[in-house]
Protein backbone atom coordinates (compact mmCIF):
# COMPACT_ATOMS: atom_id res chain seq x y z
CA UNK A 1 114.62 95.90 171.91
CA UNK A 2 114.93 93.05 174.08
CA UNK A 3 119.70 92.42 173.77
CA UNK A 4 120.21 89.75 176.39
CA UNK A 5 122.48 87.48 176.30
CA UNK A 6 122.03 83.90 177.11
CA UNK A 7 125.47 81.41 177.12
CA UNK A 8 125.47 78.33 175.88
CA UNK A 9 127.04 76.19 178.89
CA UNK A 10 128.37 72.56 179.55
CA UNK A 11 129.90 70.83 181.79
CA UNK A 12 132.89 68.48 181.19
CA UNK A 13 134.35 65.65 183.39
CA UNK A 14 138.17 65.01 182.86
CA UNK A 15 139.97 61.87 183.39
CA UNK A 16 140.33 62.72 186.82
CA UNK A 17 136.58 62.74 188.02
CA UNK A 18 136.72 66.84 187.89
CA UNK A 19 134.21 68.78 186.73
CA UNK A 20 134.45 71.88 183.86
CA UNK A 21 132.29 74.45 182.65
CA UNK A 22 132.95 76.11 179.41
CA UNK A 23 130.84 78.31 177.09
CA UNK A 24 130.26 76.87 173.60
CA UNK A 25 131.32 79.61 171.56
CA UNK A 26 130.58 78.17 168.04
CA UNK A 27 130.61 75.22 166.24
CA UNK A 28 131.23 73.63 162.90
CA UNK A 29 129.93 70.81 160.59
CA UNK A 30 131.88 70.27 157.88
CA UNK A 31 133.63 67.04 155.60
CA UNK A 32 135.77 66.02 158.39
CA UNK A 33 133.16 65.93 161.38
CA UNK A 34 131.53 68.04 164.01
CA UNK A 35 133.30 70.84 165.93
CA UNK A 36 132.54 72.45 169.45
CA UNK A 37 134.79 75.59 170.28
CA UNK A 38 134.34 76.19 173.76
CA UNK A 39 136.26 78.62 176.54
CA UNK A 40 136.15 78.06 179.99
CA UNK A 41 133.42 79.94 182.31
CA UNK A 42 135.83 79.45 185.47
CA UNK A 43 139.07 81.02 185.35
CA UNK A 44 141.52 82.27 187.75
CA UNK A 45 142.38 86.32 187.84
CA UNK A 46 146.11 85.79 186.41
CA UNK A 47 144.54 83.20 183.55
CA UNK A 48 142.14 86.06 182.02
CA UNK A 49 144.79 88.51 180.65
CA UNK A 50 147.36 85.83 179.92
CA UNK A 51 144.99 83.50 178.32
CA UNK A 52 142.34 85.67 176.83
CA UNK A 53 142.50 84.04 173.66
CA UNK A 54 142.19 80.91 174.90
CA UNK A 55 139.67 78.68 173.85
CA UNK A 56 139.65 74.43 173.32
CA UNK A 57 138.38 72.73 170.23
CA UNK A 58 136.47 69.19 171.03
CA UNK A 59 135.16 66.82 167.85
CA UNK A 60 131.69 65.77 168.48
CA UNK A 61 131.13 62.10 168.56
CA UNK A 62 128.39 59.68 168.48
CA UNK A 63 128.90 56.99 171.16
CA UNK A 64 125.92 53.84 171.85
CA UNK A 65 123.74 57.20 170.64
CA UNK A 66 124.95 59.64 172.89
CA UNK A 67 127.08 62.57 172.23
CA UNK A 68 130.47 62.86 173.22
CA UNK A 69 133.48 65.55 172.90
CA UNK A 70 136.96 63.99 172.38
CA UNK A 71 140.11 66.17 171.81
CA UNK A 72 141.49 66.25 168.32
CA UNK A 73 144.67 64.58 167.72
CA UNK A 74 145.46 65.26 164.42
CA UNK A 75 147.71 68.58 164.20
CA UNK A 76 146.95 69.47 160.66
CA UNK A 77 143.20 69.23 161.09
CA UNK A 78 143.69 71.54 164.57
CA UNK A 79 145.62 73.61 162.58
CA UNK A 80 142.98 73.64 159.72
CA UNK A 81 139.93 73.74 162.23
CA UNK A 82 141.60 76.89 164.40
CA UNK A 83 142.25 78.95 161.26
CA UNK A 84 138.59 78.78 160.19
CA UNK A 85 137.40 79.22 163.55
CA UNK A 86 139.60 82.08 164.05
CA UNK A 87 138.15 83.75 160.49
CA UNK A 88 134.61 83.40 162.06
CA UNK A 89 135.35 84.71 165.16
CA UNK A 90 137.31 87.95 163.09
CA UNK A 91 134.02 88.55 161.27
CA UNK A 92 131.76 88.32 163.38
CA UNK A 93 133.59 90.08 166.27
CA UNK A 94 134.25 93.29 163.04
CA UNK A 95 131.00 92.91 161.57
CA UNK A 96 129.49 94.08 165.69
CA UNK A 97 131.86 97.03 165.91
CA UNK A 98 130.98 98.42 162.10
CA UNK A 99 126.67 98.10 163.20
């Protein structure tokens, strides 16, 4: 049985011209718009254990028909958005160790 793993990358550009590579580690469609939750690939030795939990959620938005990832401003819908996020990652991360 054929396990490997392939990462689903991209690259984004801040405000500063500076370039960032984070794995999209799931996403969500849902009433209030189009979710990316993505970790960084690139991270420093002291970042790993201190930010391990780390991860960025970006809305997905349709600009002169081309997608773009803006941060969310709204702290309620964050708050909403990283709470089911969280419960996916939960089950699927228990539903692995109980196979």
């Amino acid at each position: 049985m054929d396990n490997e793993y392939e990462a689903d990358l991209l690259t984004l550009i801040d405000d500063e011209g500076k370039e960032h590579e984070f794995e999209i580690i799931d996403e969500l469609e849902n009433d209030d718009g189009h979710y990316m939750a993505l970790v960084p690939t690139q991270q420093d030795a002291d970042e790993i254990s201190s930010e391990a939990e780390t991860y960025y959620i970006f809305e997905v938005v349709e600009e002169d028909g081309e997608e773009l990832l803006q941060e969310v401003d709204d702290d309620t819908l964050l708050d909403k958005l990283s709470d089911i996020f969280e419960t996916r990652f939960n089950e699927a991360y228990y539903e692995e160790d109980e196979e």
